[in-house]
C-alpha atoms as a PDB file:
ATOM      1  CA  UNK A   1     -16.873   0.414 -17.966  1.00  0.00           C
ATOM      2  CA  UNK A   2     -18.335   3.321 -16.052  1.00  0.00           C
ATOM      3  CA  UNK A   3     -17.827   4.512 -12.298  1.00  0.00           C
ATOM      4  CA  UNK A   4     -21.309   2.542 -11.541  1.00  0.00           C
ATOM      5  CA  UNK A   5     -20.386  -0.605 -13.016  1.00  0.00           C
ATOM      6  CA  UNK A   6     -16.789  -0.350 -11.457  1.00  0.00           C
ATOM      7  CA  UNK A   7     -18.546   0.141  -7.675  1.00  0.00           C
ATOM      8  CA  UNK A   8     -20.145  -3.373  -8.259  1.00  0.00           C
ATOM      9  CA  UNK A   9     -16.843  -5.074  -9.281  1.00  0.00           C
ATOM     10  CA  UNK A  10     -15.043  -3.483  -6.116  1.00  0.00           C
ATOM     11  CA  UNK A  11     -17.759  -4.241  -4.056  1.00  0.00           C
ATOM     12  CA  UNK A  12     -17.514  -8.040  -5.571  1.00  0.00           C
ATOM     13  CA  UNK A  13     -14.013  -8.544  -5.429  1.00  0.00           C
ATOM     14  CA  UNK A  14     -14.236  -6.642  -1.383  1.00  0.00           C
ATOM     15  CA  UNK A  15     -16.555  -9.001  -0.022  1.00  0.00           C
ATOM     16  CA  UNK A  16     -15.270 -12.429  -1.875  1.00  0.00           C
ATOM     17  CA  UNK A  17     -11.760 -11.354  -1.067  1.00  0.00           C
ATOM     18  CA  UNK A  18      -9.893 -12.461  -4.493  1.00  0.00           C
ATOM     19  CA  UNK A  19     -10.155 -11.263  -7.908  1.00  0.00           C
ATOM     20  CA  UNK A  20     -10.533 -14.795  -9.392  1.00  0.00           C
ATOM     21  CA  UNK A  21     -13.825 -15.169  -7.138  1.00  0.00           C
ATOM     22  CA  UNK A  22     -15.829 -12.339  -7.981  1.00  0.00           C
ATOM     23  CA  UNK A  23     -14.548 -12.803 -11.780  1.00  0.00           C
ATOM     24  CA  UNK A  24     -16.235 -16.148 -11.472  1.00  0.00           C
ATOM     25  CA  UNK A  25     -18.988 -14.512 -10.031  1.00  0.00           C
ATOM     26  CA  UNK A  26     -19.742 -11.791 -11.852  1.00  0.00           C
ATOM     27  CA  UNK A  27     -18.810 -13.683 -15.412  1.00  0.00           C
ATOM     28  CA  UNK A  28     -16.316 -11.603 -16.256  1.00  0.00           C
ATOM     29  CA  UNK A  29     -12.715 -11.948 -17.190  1.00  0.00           C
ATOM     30  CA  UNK A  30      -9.953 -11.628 -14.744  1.00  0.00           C
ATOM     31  CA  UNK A  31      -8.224  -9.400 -16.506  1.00  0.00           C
ATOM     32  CA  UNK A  32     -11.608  -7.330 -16.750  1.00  0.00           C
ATOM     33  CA  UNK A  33     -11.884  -7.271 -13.102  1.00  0.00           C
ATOM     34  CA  UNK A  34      -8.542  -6.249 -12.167  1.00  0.00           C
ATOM     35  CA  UNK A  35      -8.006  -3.423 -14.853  1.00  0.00           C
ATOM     36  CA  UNK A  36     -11.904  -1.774 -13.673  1.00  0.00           C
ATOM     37  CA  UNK A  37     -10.385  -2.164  -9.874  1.00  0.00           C
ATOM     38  CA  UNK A  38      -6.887  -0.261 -11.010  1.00  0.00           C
ATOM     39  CA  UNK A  39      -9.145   2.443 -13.294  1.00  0.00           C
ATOM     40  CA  UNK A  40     -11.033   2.905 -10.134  1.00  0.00           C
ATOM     41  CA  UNK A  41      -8.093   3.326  -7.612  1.00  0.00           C
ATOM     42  CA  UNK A  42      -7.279   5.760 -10.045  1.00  0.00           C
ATOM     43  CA  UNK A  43     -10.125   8.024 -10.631  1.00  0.00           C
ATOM     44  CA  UNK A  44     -10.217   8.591  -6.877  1.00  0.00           C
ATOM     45  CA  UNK A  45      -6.326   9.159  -6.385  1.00  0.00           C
ATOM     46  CA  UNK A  46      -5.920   6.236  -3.825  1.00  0.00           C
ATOM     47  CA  UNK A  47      -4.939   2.467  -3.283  1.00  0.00           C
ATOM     48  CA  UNK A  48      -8.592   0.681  -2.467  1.00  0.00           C
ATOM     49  CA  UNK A  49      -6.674  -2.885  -1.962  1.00  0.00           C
ATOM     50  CA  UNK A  50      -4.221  -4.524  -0.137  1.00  0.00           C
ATOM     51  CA  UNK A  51      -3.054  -7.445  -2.413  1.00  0.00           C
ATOM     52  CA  UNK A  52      -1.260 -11.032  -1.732  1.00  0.00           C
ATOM     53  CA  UNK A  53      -0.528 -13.948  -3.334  1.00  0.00           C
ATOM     54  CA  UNK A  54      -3.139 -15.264  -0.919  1.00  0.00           C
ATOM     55  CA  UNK A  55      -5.427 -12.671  -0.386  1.00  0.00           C
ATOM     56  CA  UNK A  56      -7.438  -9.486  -0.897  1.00  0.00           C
ATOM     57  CA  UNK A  57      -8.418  -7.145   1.684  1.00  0.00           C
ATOM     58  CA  UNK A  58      -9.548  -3.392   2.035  1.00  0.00           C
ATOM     59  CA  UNK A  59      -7.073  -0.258   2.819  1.00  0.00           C
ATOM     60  CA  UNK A  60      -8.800   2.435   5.445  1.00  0.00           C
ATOM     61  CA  UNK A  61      -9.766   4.134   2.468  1.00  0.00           C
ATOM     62  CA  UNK A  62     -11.115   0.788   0.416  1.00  0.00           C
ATOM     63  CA  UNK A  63     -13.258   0.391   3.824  1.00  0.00           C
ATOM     64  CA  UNK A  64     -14.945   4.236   3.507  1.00  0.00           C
ATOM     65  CA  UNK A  65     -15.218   3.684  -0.300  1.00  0.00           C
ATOM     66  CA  UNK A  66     -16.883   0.611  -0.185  1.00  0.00           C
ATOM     67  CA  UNK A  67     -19.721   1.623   2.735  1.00  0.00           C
ATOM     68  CA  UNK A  68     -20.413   4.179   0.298  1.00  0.00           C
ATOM     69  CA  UNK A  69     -20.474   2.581  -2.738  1.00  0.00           C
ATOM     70  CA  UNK A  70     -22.763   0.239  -1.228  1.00  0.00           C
ATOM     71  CA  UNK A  71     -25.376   3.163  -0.231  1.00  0.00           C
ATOM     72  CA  UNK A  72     -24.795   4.204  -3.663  1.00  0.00           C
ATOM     73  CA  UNK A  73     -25.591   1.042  -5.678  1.00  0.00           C
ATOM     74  CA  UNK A  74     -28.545   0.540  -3.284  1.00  0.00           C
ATOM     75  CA  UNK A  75     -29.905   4.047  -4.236  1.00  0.00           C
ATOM     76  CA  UNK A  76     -29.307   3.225  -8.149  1.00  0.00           C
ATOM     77  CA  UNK A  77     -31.765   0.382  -7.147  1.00  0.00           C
ATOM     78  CA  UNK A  78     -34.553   2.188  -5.413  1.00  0.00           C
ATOM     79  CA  UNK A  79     -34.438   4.650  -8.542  1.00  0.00           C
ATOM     80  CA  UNK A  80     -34.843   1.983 -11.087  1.00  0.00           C
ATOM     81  CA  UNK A  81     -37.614   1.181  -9.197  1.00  0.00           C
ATOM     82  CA  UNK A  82     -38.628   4.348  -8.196  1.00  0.00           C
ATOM     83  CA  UNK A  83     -41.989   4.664 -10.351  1.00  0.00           C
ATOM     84  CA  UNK A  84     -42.832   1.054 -10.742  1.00  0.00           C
ATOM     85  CA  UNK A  85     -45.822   0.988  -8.119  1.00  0.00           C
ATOM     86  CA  UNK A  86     -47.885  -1.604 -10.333  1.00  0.00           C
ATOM     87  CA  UNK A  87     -47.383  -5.057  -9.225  1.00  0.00           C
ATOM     88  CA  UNK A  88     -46.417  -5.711 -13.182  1.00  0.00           C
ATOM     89  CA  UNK A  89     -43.932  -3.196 -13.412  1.00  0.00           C
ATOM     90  CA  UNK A  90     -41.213  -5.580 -11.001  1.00  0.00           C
ATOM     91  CA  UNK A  91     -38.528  -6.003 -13.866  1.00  0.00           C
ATOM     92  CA  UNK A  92     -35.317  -7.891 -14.189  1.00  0.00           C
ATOM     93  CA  UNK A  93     -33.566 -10.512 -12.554  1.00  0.00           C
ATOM     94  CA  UNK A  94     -33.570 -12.362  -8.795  1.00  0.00           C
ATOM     95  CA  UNK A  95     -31.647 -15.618  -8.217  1.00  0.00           C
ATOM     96  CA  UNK A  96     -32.596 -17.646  -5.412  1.00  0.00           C
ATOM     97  CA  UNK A  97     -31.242 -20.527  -3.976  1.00  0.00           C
ATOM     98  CA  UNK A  98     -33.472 -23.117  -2.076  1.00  0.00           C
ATOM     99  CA  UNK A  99     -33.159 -26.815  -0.719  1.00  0.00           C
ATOM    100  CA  UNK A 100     -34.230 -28.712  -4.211  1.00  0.00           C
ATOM    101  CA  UNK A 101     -37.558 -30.277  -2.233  1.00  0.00           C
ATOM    102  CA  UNK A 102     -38.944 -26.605  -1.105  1.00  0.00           C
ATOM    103  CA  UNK A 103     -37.930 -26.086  -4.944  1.00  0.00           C
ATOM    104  CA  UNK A 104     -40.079 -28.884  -6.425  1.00  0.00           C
ATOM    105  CA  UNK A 105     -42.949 -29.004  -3.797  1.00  0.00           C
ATOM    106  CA  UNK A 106     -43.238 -25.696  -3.296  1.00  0.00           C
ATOM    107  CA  UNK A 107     -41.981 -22.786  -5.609  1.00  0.00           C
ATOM    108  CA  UNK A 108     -41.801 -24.492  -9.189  1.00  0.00           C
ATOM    109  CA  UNK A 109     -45.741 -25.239  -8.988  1.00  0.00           C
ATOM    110  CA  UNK A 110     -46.316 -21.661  -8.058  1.00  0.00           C
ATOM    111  CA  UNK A 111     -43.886 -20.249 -10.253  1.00  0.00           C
ATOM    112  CA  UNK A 112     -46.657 -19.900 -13.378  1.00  0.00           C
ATOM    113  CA  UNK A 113     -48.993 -17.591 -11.197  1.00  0.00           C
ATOM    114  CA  UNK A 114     -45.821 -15.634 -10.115  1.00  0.00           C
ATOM    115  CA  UNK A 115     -44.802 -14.974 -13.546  1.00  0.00           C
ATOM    116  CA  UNK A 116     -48.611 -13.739 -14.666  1.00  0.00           C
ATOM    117  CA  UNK A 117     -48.114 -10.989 -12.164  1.00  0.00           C
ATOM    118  CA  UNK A 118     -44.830 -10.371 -13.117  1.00  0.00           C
ATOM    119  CA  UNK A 119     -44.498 -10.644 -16.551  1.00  0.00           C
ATOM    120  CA  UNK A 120     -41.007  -8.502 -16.255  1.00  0.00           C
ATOM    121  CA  UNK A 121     -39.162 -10.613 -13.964  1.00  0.00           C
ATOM    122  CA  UNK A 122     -36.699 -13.220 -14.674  1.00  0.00           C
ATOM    123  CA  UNK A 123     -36.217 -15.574 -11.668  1.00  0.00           C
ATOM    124  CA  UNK A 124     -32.994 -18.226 -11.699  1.00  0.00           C
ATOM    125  CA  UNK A 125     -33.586 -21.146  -9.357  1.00  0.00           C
ATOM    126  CA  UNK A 126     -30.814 -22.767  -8.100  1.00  0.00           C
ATOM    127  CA  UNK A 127     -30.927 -26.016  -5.977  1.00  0.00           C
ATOM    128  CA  UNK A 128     -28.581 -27.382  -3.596  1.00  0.00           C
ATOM    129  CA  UNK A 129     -29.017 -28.723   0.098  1.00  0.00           C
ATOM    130  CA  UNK A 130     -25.963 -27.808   1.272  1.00  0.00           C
ATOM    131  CA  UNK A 131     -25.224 -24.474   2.887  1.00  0.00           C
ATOM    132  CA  UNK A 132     -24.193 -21.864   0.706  1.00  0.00           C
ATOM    133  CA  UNK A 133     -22.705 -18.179   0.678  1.00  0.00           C
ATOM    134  CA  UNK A 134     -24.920 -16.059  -1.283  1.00  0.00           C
ATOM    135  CA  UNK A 135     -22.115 -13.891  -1.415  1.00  0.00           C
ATOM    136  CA  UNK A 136     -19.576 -15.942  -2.716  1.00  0.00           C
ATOM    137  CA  UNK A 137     -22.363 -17.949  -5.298  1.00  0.00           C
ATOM    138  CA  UNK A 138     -23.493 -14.621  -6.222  1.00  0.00           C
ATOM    139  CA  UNK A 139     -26.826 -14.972  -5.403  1.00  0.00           C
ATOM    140  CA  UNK A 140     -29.723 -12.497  -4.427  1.00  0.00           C
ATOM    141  CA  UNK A 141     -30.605 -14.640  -1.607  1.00  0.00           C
ATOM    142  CA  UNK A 142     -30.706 -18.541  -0.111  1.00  0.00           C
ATOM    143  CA  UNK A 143     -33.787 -20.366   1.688  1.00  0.00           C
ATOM    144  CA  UNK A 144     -32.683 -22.519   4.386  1.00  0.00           C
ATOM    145  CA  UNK A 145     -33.660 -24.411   7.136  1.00  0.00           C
ATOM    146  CA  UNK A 146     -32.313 -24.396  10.964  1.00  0.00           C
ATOM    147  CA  UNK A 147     -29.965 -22.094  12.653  1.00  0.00           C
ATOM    148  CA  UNK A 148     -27.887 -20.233  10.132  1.00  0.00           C
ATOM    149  CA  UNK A 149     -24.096 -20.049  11.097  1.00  0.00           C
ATOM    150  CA  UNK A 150     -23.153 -16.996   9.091  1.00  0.00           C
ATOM    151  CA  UNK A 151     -23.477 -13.497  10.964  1.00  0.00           C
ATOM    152  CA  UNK A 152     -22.567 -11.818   7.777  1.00  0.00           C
ATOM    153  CA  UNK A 153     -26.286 -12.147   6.183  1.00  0.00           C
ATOM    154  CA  UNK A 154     -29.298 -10.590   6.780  1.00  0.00           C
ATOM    155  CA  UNK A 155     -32.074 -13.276   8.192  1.00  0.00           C
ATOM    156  CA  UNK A 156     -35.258 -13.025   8.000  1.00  0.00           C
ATOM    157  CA  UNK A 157     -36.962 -16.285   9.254  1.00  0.00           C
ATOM    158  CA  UNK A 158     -40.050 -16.958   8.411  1.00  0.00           C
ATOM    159  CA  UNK A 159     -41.585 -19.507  11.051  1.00  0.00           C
ATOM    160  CA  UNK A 160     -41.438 -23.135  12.167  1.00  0.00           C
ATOM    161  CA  UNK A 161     -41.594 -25.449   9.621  1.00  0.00           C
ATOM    162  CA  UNK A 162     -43.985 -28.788  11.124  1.00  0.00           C
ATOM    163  CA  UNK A 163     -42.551 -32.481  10.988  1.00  0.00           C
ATOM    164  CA  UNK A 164     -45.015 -35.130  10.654  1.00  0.00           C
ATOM    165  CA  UNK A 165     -44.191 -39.115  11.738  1.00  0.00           C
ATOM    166  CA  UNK A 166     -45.034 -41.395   8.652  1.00  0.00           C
ATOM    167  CA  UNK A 167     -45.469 -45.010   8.239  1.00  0.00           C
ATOM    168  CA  UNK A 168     -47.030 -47.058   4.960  1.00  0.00           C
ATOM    169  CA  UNK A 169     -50.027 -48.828   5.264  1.00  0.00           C
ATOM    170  CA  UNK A 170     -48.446 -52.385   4.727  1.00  0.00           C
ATOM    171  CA  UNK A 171     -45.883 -51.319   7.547  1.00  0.00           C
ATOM    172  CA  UNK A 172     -48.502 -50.654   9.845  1.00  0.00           C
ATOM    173  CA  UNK A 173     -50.236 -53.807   9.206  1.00  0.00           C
ATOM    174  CA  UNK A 174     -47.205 -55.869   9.522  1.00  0.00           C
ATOM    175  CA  UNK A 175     -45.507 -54.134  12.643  1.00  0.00           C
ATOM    176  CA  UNK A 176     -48.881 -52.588  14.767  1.00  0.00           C
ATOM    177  CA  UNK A 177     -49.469 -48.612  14.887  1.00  0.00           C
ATOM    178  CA  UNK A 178     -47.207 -47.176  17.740  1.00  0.00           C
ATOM    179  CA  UNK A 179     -49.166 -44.272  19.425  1.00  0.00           C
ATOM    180  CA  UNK A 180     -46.611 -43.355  21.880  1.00  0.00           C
ATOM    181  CA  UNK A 181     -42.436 -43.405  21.441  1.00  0.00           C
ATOM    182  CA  UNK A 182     -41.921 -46.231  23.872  1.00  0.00           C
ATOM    183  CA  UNK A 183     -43.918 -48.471  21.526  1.00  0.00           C
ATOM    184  CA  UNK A 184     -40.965 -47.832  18.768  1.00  0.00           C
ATOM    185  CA  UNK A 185     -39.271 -50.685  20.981  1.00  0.00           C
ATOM    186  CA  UNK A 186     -41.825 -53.131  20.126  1.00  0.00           C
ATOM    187  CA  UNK A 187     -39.499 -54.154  17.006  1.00  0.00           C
ATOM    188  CA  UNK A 188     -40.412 -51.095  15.306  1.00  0.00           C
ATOM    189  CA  UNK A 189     -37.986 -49.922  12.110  1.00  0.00           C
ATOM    190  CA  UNK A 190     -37.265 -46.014  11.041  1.00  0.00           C
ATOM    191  CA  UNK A 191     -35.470 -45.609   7.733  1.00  0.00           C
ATOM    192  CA  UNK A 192     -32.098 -44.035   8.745  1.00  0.00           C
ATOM    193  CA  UNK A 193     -30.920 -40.694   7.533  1.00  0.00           C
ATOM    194  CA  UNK A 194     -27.328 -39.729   7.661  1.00  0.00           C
ATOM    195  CA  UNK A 195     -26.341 -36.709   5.323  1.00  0.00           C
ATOM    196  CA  UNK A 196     -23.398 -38.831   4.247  1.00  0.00           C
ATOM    197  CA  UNK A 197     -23.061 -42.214   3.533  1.00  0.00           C
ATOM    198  CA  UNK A 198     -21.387 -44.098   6.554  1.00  0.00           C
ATOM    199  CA  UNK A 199     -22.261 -40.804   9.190  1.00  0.00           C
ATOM    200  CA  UNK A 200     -23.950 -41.188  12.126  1.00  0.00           C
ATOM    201  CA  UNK A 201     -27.734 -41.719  11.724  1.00  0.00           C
ATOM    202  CA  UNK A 202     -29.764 -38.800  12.698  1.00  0.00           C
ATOM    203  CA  UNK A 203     -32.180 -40.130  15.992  1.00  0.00           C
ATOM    204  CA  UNK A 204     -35.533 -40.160  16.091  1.00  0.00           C
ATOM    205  CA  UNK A 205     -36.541 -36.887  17.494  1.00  0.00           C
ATOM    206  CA  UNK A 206     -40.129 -36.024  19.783  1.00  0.00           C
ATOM    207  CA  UNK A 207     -41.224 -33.885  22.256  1.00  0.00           C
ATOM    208  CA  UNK A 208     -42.720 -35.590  25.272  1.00  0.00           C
ATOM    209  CA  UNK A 209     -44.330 -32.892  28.385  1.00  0.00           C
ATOM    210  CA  UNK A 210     -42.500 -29.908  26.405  1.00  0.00           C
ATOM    211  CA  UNK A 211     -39.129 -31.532  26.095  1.00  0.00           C
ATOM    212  CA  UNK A 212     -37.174 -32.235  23.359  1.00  0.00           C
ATOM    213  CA  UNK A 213     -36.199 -36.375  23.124  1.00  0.00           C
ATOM    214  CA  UNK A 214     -34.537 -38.405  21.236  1.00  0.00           C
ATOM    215  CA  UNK A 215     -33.704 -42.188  20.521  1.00  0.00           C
ATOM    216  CA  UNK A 216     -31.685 -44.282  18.444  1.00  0.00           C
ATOM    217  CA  UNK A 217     -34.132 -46.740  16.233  1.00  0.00           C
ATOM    218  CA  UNK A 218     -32.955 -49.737  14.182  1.00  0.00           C
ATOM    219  CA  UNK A 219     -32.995 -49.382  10.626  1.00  0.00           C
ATOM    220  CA  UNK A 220     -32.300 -51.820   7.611  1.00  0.00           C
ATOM    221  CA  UNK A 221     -31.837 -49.265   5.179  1.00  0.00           C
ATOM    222  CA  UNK A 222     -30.220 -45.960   5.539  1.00  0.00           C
ATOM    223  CA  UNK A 223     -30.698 -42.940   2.976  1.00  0.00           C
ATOM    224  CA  UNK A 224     -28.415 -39.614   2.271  1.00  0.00           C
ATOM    225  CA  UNK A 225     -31.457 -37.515   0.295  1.00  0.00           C
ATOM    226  CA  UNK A 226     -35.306 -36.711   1.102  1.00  0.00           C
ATOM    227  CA  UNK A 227     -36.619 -38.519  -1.878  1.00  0.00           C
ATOM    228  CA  UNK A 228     -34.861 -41.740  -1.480  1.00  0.00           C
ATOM    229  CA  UNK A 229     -36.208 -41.399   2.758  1.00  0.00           C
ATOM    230  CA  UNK A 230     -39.366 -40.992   1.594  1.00  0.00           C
ATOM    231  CA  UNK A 231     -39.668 -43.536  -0.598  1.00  0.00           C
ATOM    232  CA  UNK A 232     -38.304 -45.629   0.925  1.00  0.00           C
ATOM    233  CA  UNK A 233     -41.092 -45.262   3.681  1.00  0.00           C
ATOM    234  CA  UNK A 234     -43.585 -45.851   0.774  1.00  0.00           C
ATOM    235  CA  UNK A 235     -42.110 -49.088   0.026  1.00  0.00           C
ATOM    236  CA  UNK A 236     -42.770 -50.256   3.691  1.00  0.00           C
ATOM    237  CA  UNK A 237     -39.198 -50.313   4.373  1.00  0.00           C
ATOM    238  CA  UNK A 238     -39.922 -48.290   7.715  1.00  0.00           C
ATOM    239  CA  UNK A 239     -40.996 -44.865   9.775  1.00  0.00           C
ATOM    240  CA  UNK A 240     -40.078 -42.037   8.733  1.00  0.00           C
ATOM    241  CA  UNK A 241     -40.111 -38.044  10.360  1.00  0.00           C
ATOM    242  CA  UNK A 242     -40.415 -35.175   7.488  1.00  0.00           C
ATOM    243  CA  UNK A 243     -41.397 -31.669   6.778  1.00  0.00           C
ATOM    244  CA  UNK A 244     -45.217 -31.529   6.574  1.00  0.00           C
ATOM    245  CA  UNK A 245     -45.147 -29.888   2.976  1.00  0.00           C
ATOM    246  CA  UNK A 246     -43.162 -33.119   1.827  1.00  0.00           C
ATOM    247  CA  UNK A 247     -45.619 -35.932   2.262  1.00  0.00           C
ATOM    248  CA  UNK A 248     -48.934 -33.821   2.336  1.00  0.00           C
ATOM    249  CA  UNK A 249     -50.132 -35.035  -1.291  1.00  0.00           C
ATOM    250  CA  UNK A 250     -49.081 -38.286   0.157  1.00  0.00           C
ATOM    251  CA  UNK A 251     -50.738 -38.124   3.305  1.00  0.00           C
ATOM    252  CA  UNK A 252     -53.902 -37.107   1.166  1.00  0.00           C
ATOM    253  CA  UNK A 253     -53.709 -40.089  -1.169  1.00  0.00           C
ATOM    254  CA  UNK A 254     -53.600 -42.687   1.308  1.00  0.00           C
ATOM    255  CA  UNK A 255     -50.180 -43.264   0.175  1.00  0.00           C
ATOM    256  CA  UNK A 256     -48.534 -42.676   3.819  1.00  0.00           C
ATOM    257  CA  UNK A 257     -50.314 -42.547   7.419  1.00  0.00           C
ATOM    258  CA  UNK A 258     -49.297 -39.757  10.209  1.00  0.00           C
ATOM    259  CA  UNK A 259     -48.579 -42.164  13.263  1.00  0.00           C
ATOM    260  CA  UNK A 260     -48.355 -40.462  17.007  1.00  0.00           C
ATOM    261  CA  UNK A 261     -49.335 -37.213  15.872  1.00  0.00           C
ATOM    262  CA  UNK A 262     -49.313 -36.034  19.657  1.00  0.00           C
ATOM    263  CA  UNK A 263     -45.592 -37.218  19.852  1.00  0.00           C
ATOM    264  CA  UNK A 264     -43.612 -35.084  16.955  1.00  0.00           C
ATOM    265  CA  UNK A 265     -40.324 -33.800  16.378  1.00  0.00           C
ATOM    266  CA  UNK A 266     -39.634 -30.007  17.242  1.00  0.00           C
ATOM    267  CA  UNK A 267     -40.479 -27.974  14.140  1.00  0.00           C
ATOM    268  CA  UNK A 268     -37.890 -26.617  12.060  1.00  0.00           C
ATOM    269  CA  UNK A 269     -36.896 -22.670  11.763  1.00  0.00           C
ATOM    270  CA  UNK A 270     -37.220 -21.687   7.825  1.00  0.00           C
ATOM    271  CA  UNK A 271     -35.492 -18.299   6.702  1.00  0.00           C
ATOM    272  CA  UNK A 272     -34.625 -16.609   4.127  1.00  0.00           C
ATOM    273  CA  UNK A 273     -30.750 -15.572   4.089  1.00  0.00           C
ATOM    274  CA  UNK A 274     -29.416 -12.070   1.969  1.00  0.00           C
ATOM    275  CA  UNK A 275     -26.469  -9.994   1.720  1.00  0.00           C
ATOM    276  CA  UNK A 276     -26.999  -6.764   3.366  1.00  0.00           C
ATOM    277  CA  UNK A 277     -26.250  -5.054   0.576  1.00  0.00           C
ATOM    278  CA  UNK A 278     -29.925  -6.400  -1.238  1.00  0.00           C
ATOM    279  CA  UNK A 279     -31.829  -5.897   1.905  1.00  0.00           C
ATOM    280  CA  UNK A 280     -34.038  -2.918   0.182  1.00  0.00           C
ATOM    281  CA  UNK A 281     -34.333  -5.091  -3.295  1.00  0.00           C
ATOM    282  CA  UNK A 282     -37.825  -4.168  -4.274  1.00  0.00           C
ATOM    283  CA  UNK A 283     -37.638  -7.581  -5.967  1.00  0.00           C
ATOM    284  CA  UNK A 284     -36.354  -9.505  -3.557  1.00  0.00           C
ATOM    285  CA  UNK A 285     -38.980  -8.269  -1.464  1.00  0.00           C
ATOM    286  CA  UNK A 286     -41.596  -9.279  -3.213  1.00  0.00           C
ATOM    287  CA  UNK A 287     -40.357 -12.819  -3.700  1.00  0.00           C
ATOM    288  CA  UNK A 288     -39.930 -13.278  -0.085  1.00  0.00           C
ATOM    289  CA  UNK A 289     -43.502 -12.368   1.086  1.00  0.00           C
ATOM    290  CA  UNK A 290     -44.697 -14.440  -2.172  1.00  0.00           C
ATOM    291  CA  UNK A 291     -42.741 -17.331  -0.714  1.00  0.00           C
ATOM    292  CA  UNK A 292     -43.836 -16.525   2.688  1.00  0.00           C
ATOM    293  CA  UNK A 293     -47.318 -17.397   1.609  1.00  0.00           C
ATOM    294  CA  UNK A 294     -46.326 -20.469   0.084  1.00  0.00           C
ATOM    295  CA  UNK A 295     -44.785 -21.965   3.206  1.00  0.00           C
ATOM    296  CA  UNK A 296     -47.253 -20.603   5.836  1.00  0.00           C
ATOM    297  CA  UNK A 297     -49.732 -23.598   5.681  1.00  0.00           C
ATOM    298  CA  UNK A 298     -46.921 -25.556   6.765  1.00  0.00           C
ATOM    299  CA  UNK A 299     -46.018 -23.654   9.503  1.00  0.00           C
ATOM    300  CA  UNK A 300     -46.688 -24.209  13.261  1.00  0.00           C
ATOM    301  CA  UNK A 301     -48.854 -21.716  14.886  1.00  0.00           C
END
């Protein structure tokens, strides 16, 4: 293994904080990952690691070896890419992890035009809608919606995703249109969401004179995942509140009707999330003003 290649397992094994993570990580054997850490340590004459049974962290000297390893590896990148101005001349791999509806609505559908232009890129989609690390998945970057937690990760949001109010036909002709939220208490139904089965409900969310509302609905059947919510406002079952880009072909077929369009939920923030170490990726880049154009007709203004 050579002094590049043993910056990137140091820098793995730094940020994860074990040896048994960033082996995972970087698919490489344990053993692999200590002995390139140990060769390292000694080409450069110093301990790099403070190790526990519990733990990994830097020495003062792991901390100035690792800011410039970092500068290093990102250099390495901007020479590979140095000379590849043509849009076909992005090569090699990005993984990117998104929330599996912005996944199927959104970027598989795309993906064929992407690849035309980009005949040298190799793009791993993973999709989960739970909150991830990039760092510790060892992924190029995450798309995710809301307020990010970590302060670790670059973010780069990327606008204000719109919520629409849904209802099925049948509904509406069994239970009335509401056109403002305090006819929800007419006997109205919302399918309930919790993100586990047996949580607490989300409420049903508006903004009424520039302030944020909510109210608890009744509901007869409550969901844990976007598809099942949405179909089960399909079925009739009740109303529904969703991201715009999830029920537009649905809207347009006559499948589902937006109901008090003047009375919707606060949009949602949508960002992309990236170690700091990939911020001057010239792929990653490129996939996040590609995907920027995919979401922007969903976007408030």
């Amino acid at each position: 293994m050579d002094r590049i290649e043993q910056y990137r397992v140091f820098l793995q094994v730094a940020e994860l904080g074990s040896f048994i993570q960033a082996a995972r990580v970087l698919k490489l054997p344990r053993a692999t990952v200590s002995a390139a850490v140990q060769k390292l340590e000694a080409d450069v004459g110093t301990r790099l690691l403070h190790r526990t049974t519990r733990k990994v962290s830097l020495t003062a000297d792991g901390s100035q070896l690792l800011e410039r390893a970092r500068r290093v590896l990102l250099d390495i990148d901007d020479i590979d890419q140095l000379f590849q101005t043509h849009q076909q001349h992005v090569l090699g791999r990005l993984s990117v992890d998104a929330p599996s509806r912005i996944a199927r609505r959104l970027i598989i559908p795309a993906l064929p035009d992407l690849l035309r232009r980009y005949p040298g890129l190799q793009l791993c989609l993973g999709s989960t809608d739970r909150a991830i690390n990039p760092i510790e998945e060892g992924v190029d970057c995450v798309i995710r919606f809301g307020t990010p937690e970590s302060s670790s990760l670059v973010v780069k949001p990327l606008g204000q995703v719109l919520l629409v109010n849904c209802a099925s036909p049948g509904y509406l002709a069994e239970w009335g249109v509401p056109e403002h939220p305090d006819d929800l208490e007419d006997g109205h139904l919302c399918i309930g969401y919790a993100p586990t089965l047996g949580g607490q409900e989300l409420p049903w969310e508006y903004v009424l004179e520039g302030v944020e509302q909510s109210r608890a609905l009744p509901s007869q059947v409550v969901v844990n995942n976007a598809e099942n919510y949405i179909a089960s406002c399909c079925a009739g079952l009740g109303l529904i509140q969703v991201p715009l880009f999830d029920v537009r072909h649905l809207l347009e077929a006559g499948v589902l009707v937006e109901v008090m369009p003047a009375y919707r939920a606060a949009p949602m923030t949508v960002s992309v999330l990236y170690p700091d170490r990939r911020q001057r990726s010239r792929r990653l880049g490129m996939f996040i003003e590609w995907f920027a154009t995919l979401i922007e007709p969903f976007l408030a203004r």
